[in-house]
PDB file of N, CA and C in Angstrom:
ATOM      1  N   UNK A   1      20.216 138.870 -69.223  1.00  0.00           N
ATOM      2  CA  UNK A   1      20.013 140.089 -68.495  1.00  0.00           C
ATOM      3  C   UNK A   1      20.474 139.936 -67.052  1.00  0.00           C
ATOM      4  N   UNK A   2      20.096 138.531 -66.576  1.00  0.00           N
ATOM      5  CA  UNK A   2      20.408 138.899 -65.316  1.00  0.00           C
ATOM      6  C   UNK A   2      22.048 138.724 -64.693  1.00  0.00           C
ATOM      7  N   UNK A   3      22.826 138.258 -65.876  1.00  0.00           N
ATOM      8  CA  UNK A   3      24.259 138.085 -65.986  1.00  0.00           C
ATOM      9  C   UNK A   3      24.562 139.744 -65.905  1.00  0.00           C
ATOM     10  N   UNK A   4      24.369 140.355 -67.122  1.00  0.00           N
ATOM     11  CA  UNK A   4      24.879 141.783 -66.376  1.00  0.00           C
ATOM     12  C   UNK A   4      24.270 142.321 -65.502  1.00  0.00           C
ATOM     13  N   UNK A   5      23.478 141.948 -64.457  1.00  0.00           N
ATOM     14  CA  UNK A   5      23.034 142.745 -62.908  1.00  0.00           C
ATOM     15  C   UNK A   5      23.740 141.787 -62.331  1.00  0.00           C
ATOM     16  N   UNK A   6      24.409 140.900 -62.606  1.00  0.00           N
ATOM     17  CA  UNK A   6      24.737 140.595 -61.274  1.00  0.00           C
ATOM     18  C   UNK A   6      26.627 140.959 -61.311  1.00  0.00           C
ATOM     19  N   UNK A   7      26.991 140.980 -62.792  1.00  0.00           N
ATOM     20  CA  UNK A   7      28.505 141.577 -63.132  1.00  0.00           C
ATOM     21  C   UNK A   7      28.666 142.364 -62.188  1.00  0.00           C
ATOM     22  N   UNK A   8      28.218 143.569 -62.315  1.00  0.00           N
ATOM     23  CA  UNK A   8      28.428 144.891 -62.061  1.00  0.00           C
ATOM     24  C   UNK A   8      27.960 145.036 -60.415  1.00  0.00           C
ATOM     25  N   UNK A   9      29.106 145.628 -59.586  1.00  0.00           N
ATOM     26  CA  UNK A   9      29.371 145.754 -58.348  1.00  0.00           C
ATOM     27  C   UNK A   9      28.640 147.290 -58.233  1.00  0.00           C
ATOM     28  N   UNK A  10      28.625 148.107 -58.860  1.00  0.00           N
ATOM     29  CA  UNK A  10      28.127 149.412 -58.544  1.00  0.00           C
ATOM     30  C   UNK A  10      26.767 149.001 -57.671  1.00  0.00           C
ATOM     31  N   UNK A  11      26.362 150.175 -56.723  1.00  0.00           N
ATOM     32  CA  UNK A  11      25.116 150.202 -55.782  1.00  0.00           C
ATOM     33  C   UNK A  11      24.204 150.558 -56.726  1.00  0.00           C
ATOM     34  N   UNK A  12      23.931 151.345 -57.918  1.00  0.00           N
ATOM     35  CA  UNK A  12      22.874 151.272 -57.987  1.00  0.00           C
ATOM     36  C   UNK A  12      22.456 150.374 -59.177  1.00  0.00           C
ATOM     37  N   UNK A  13      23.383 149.468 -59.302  1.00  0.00           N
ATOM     38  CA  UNK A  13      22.727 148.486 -60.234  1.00  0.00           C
ATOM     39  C   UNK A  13      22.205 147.536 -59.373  1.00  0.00           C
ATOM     40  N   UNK A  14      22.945 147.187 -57.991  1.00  0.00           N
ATOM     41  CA  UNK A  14      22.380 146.404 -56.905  1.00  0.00           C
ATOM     42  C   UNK A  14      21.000 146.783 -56.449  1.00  0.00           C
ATOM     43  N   UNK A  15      20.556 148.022 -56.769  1.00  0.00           N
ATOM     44  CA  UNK A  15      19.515 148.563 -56.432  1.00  0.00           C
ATOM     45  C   UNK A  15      18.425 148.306 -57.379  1.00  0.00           C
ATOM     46  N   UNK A  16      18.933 147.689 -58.550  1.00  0.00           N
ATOM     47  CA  UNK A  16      17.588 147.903 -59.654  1.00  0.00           C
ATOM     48  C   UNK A  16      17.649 146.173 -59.457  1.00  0.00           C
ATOM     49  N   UNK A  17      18.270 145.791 -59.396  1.00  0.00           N
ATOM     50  CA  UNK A  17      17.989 144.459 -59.183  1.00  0.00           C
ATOM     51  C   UNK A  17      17.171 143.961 -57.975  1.00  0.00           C
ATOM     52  N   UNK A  18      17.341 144.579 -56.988  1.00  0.00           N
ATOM     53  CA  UNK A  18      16.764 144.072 -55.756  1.00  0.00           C
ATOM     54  C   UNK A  18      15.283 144.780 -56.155  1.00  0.00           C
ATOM     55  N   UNK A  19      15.156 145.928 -57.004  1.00  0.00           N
ATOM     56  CA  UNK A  19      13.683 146.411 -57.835  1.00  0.00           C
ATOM     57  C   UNK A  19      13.154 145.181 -58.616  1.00  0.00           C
ATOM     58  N   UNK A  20      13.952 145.124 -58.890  1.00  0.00           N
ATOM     59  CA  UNK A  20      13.476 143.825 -59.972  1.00  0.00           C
ATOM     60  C   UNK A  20      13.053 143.010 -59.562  1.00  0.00           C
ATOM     61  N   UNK A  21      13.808 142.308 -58.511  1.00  0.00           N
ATOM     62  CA  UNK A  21      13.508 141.089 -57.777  1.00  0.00           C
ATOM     63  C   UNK A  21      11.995 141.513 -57.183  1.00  0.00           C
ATOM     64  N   UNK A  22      11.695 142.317 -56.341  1.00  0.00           N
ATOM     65  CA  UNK A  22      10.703 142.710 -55.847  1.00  0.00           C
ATOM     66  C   UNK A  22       9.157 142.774 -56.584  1.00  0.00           C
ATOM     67  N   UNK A  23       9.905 143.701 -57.759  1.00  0.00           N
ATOM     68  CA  UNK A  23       8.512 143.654 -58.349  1.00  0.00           C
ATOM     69  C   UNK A  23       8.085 142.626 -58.968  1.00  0.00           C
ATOM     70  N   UNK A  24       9.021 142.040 -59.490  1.00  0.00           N
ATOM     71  CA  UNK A  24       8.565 140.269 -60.377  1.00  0.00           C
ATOM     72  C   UNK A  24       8.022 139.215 -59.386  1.00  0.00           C
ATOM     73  N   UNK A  25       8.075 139.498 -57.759  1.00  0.00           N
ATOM     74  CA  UNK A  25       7.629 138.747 -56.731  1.00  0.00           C
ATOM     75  C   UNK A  25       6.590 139.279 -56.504  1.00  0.00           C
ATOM     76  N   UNK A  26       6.225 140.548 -56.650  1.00  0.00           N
ATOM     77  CA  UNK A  26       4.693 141.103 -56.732  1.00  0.00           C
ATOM     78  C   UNK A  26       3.771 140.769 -57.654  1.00  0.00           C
ATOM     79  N   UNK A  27       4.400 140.802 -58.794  1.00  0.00           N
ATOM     80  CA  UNK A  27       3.750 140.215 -60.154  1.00  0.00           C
ATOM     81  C   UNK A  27       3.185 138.561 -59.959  1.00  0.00           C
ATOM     82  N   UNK A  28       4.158 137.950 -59.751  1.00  0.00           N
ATOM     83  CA  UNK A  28       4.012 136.368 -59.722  1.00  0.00           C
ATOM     84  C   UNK A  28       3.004 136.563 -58.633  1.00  0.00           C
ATOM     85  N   UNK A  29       2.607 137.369 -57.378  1.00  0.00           N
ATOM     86  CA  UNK A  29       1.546 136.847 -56.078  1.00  0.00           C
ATOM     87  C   UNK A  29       0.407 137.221 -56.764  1.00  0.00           C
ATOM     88  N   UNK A  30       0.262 138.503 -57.898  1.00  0.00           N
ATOM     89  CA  UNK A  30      -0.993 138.834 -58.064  1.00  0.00           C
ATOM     90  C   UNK A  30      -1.281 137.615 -59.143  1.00  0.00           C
ATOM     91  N   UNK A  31      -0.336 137.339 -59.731  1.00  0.00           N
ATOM     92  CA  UNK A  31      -0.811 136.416 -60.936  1.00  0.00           C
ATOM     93  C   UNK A  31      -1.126 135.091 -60.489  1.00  0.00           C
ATOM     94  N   UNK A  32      -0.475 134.510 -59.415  1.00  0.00           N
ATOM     95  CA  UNK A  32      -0.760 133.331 -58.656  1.00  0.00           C
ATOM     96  C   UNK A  32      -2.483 133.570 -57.826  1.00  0.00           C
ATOM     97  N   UNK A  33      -2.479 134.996 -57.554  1.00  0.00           N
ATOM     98  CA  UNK A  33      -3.917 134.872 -57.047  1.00  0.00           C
ATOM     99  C   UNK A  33      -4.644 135.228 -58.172  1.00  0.00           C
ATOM    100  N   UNK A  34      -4.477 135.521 -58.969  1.00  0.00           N
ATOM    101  CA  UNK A  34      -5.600 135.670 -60.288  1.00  0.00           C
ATOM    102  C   UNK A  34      -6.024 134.272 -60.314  1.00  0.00           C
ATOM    103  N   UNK A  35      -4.852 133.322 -60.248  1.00  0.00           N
ATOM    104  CA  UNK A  35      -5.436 131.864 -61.204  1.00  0.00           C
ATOM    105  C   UNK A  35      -6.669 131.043 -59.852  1.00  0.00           C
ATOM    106  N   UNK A  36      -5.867 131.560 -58.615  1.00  0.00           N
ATOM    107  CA  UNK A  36      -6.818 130.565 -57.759  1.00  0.00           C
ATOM    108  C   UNK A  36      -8.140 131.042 -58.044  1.00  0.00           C
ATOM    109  N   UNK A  37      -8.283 132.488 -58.169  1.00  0.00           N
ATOM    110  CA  UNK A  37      -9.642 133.310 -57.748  1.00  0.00           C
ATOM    111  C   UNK A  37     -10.815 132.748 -58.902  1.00  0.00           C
ATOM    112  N   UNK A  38      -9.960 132.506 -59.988  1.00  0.00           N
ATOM    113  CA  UNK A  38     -10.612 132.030 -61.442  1.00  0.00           C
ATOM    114  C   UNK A  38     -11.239 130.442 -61.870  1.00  0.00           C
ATOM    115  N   UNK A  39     -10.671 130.157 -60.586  1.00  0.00           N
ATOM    116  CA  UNK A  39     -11.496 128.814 -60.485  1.00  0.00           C
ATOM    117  C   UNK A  39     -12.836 128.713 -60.261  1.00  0.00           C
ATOM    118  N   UNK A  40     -13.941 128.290 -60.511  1.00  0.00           N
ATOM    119  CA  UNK A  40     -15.335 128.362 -60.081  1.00  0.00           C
ATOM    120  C   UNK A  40     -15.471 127.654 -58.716  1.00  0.00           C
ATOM    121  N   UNK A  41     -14.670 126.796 -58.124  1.00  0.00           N
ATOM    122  CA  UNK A  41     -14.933 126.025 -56.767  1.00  0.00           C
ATOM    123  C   UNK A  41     -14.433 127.187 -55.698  1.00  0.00           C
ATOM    124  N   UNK A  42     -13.500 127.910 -55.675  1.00  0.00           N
ATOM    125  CA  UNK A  42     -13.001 129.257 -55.101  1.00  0.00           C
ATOM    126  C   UNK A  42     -14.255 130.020 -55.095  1.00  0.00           C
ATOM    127  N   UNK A  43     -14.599 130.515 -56.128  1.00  0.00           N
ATOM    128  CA  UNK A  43     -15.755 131.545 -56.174  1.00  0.00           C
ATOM    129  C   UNK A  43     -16.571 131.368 -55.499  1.00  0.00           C
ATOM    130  N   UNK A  44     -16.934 129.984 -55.887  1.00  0.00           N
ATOM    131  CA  UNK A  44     -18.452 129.618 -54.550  1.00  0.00           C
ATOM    132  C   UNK A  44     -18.043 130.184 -53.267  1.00  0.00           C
ATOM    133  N   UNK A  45     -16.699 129.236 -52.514  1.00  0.00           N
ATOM    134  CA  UNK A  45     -16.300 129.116 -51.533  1.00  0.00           C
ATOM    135  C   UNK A  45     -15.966 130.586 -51.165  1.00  0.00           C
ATOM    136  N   UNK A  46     -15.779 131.504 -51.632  1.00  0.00           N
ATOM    137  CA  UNK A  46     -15.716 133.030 -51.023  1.00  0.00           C
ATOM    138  C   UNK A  46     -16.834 133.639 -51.222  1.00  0.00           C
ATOM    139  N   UNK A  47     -17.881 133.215 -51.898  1.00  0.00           N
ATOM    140  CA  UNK A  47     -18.981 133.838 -51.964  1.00  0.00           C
ATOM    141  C   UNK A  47     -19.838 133.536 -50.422  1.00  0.00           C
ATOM    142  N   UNK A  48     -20.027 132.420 -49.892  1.00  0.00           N
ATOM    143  CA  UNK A  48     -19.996 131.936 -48.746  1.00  0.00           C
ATOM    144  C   UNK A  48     -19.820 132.421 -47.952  1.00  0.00           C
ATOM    145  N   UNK A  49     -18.438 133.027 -47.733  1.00  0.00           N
ATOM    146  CA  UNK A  49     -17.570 133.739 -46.448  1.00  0.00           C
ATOM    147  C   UNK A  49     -18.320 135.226 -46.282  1.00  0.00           C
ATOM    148  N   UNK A  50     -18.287 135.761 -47.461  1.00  0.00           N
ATOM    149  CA  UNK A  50     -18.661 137.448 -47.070  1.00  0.00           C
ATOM    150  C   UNK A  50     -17.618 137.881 -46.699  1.00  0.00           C
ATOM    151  N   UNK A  51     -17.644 139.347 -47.823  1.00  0.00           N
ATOM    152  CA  UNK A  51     -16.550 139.722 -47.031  1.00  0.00           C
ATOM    153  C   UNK A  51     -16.466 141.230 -46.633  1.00  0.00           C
ATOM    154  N   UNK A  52     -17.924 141.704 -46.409  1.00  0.00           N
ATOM    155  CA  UNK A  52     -18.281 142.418 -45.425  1.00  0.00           C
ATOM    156  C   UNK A  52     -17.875 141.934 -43.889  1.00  0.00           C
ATOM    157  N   UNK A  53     -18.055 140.398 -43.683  1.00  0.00           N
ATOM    158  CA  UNK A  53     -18.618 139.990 -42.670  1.00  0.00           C
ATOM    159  C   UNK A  53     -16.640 140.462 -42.171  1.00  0.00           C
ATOM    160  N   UNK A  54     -15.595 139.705 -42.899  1.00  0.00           N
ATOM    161  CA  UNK A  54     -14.443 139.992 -42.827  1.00  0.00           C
ATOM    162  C   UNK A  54     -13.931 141.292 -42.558  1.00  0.00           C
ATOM    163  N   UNK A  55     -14.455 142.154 -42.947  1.00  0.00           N
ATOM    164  CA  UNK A  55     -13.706 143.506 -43.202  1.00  0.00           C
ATOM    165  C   UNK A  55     -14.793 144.074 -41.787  1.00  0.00           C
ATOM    166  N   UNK A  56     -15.884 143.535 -41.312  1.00  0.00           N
ATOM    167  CA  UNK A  56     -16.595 144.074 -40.094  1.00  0.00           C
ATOM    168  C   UNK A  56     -16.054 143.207 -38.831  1.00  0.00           C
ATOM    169  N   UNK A  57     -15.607 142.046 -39.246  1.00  0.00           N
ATOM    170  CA  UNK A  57     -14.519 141.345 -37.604  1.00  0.00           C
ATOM    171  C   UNK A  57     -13.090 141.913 -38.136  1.00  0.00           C
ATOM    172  N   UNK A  58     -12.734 142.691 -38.504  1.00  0.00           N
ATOM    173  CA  UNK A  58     -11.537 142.840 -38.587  1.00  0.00           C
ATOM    174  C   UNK A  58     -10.680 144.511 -38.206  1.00  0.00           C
ATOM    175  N   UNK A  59     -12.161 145.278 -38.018  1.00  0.00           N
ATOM    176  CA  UNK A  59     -12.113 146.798 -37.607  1.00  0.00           C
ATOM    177  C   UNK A  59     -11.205 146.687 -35.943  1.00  0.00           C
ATOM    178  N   UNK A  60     -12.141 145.756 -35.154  1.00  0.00           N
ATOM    179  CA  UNK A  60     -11.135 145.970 -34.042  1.00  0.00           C
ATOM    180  C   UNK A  60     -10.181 145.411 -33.817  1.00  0.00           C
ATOM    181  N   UNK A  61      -9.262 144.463 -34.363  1.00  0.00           N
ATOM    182  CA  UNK A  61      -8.279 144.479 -34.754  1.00  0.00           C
ATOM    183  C   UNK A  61      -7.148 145.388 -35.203  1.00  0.00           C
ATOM    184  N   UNK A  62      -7.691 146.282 -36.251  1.00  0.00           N
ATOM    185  CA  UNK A  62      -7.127 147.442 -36.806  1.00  0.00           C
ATOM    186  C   UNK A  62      -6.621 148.925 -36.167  1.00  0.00           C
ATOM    187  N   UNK A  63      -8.030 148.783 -35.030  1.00  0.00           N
ATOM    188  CA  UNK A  63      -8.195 150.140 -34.057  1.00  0.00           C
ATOM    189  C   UNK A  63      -7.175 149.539 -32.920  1.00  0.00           C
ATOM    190  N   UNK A  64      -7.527 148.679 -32.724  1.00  0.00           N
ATOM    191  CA  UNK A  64      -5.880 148.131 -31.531  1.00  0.00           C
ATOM    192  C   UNK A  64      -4.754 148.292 -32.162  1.00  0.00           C
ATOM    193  N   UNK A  65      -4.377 147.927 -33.512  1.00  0.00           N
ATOM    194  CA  UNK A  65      -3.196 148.188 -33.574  1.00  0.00           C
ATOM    195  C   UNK A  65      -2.731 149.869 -33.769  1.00  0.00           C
ATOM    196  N   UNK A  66      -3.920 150.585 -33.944  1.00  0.00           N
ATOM    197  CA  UNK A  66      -3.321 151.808 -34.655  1.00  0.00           C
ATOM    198  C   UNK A  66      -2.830 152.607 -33.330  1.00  0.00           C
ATOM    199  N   UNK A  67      -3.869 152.065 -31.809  1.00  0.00           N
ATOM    200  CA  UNK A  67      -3.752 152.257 -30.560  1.00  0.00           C
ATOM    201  C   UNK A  67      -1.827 152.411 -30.461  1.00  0.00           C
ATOM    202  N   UNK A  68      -2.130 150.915 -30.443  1.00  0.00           N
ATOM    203  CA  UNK A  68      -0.299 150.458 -30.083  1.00  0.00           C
ATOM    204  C   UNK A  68       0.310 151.616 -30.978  1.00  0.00           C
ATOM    205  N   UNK A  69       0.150 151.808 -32.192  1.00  0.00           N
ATOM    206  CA  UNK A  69       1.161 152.189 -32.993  1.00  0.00           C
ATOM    207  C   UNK A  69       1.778 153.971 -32.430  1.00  0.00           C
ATOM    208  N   UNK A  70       0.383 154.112 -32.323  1.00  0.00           N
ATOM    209  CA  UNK A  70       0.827 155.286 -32.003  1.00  0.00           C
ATOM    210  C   UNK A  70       1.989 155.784 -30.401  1.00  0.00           C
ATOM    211  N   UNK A  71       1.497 154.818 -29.900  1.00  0.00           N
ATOM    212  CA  UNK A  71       2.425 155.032 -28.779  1.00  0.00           C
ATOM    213  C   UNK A  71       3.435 155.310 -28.513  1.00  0.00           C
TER     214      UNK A  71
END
């Protein structure tokens, strides 16, 4: 398959490929974080953290950038 995406010079086959590429790199991060998350030594170790505590130090962070952004 990936012999004929890469044959073919047309743009929008260049386009489904660079789709491709993309989404199979999305796939592999969620699937790479499935396996860490599924470990029981992980679990502890984020159970620990909180992640209220994360998502409550991380508001002003967020409000600064939206500051900047808008500018």
């Amino acid at each position: 398959m990936s012999m004929e995406l890469s044959e073919n010079t047309n743009g929008q086959d260049n386009e489904s490929r660079d789709t491709l590429y993309l989404l199979s790199g999305a796939a592999m991060i969620v699937f790479g974080a499935g396996l860490i998350l599924s470990t029981p030594i992980m679990r502890r170790y984020l159970s620990g953290v909180g992640v209220g505590n994360l998502i409550q130090a991380a508001i002003p962070d967020f409000e600064r950038y939206v500051k900047l952004r808008s500018m």
